[in-house]
C-alpha atoms as a PDB file:
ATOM      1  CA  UNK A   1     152.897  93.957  54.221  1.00  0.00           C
ATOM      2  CA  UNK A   2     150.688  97.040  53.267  1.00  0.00           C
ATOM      3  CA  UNK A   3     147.566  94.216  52.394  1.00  0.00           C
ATOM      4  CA  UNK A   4     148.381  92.328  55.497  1.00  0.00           C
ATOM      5  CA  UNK A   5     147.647  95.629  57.654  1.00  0.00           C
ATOM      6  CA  UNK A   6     144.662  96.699  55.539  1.00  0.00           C
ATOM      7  CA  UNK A   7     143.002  93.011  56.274  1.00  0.00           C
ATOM      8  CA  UNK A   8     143.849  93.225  59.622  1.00  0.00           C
ATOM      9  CA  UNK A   9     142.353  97.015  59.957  1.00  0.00           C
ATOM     10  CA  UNK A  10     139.081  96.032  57.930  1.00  0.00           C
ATOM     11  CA  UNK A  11     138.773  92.725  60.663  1.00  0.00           C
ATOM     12  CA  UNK A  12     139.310  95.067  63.065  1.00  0.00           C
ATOM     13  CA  UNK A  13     136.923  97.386  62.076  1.00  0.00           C
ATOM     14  CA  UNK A  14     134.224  94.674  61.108  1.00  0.00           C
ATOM     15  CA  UNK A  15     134.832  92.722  64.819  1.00  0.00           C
ATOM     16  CA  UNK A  16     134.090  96.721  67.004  1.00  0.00           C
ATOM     17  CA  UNK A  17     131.171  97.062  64.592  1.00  0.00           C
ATOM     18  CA  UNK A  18     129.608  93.664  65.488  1.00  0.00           C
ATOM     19  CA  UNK A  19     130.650  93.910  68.699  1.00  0.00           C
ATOM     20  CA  UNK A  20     129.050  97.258  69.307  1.00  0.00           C
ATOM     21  CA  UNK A  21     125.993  96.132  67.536  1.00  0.00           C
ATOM     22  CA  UNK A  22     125.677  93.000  69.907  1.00  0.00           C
ATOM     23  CA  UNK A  23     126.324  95.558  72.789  1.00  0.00           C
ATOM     24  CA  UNK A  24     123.565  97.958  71.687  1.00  0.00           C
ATOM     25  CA  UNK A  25     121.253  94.712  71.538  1.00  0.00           C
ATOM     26  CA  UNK A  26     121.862  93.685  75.124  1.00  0.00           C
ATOM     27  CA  UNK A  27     121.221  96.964  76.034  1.00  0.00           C
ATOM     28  CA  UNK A  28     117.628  97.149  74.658  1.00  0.00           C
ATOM     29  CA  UNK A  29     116.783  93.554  75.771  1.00  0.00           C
ATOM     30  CA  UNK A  30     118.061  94.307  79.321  1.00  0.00           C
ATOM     31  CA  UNK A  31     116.253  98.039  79.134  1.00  0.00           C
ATOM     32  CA  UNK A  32     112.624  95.823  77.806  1.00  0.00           C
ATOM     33  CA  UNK A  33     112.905  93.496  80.609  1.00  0.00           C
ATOM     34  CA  UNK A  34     113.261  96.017  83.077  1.00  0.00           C
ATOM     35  CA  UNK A  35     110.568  97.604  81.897  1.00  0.00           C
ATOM     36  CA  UNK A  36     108.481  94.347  81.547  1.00  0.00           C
ATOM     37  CA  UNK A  37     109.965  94.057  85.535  1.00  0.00           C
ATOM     38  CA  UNK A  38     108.332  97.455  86.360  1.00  0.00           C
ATOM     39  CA  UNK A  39     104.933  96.708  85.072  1.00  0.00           C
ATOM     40  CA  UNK A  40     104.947  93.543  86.552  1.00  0.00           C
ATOM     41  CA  UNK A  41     105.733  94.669  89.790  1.00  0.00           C
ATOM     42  CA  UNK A  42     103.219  97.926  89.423  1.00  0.00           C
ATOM     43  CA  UNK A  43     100.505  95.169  89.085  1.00  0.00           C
ATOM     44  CA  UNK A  44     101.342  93.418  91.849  1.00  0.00           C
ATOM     45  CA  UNK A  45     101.407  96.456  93.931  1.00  0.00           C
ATOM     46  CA  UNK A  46      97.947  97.493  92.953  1.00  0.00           C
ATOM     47  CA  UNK A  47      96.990  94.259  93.689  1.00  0.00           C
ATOM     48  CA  UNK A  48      98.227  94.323  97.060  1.00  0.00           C
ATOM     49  CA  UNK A  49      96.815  97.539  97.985  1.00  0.00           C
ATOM     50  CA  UNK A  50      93.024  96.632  96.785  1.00  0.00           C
ATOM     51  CA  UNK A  51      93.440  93.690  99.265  1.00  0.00           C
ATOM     52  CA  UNK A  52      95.252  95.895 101.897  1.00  0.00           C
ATOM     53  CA  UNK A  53      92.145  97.745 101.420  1.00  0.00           C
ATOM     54  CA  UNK A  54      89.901  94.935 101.984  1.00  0.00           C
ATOM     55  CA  UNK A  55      91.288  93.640 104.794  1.00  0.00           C
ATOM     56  CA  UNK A  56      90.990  97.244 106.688  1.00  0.00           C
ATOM     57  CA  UNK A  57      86.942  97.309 105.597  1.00  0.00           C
ATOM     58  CA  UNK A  58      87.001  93.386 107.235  1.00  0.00           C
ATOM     59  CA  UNK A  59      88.669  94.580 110.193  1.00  0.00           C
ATOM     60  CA  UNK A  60      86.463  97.849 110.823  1.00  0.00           C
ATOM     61  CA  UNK A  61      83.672  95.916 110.433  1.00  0.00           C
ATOM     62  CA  UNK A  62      84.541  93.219 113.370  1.00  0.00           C
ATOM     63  CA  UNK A  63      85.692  95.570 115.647  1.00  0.00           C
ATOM     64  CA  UNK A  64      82.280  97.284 115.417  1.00  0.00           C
ATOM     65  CA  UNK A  65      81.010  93.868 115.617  1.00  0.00           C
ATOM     66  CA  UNK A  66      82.934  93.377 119.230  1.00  0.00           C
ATOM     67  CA  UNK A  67      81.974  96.904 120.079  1.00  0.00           C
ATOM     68  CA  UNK A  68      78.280  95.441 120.106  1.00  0.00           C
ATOM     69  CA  UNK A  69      79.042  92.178 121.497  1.00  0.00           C
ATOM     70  CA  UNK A  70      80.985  93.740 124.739  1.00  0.00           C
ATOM     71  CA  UNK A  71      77.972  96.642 124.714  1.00  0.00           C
ATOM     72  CA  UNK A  72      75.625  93.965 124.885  1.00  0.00           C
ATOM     73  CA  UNK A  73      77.373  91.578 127.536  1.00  0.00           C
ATOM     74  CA  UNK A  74      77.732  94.702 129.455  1.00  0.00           C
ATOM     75  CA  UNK A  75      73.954  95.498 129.859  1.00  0.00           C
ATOM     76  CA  UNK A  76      73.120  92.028 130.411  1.00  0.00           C
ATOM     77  CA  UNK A  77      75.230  92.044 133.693  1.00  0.00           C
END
């Protein structure tokens, strides 16, 4: 009876270690793809703002472009 508990205990034992160890694992992988998420994400963000950007130097430069236009179809009338 004693050996029967003391195999059961050391199973026991052996199963929460492997278990925790599996747990702890998870963790990290999880915690690296988040982190591989972030990055990703950063990038794409920077990326979007240097277009944003672009886009508002395109746009500033047709506006002044109508400006012109409707200055110069103004004096022509």
């Amino acid at each position: 009876m004693k050996r029967l508990l003391l195999v059961t205990l050391f199973l026991t034992t052996v199963y929460l270690f492997q278990s925790t160890s599996a747990m702890a694992q998870g963790a990290s992988l999880d915690t690296r793809a988040l982190r591989e998420d972030y990055s990703r994400l950063q990038s794409q963000l920077a990326d979007l703002l240097e277009a944003h950007n672009a886009l508002k130097s395109e746009l500033s430069k047709l506006r002044s472009e109508v400006r012109l236009l409707r200055a110069e179809t103004s004096t022509k009338d």
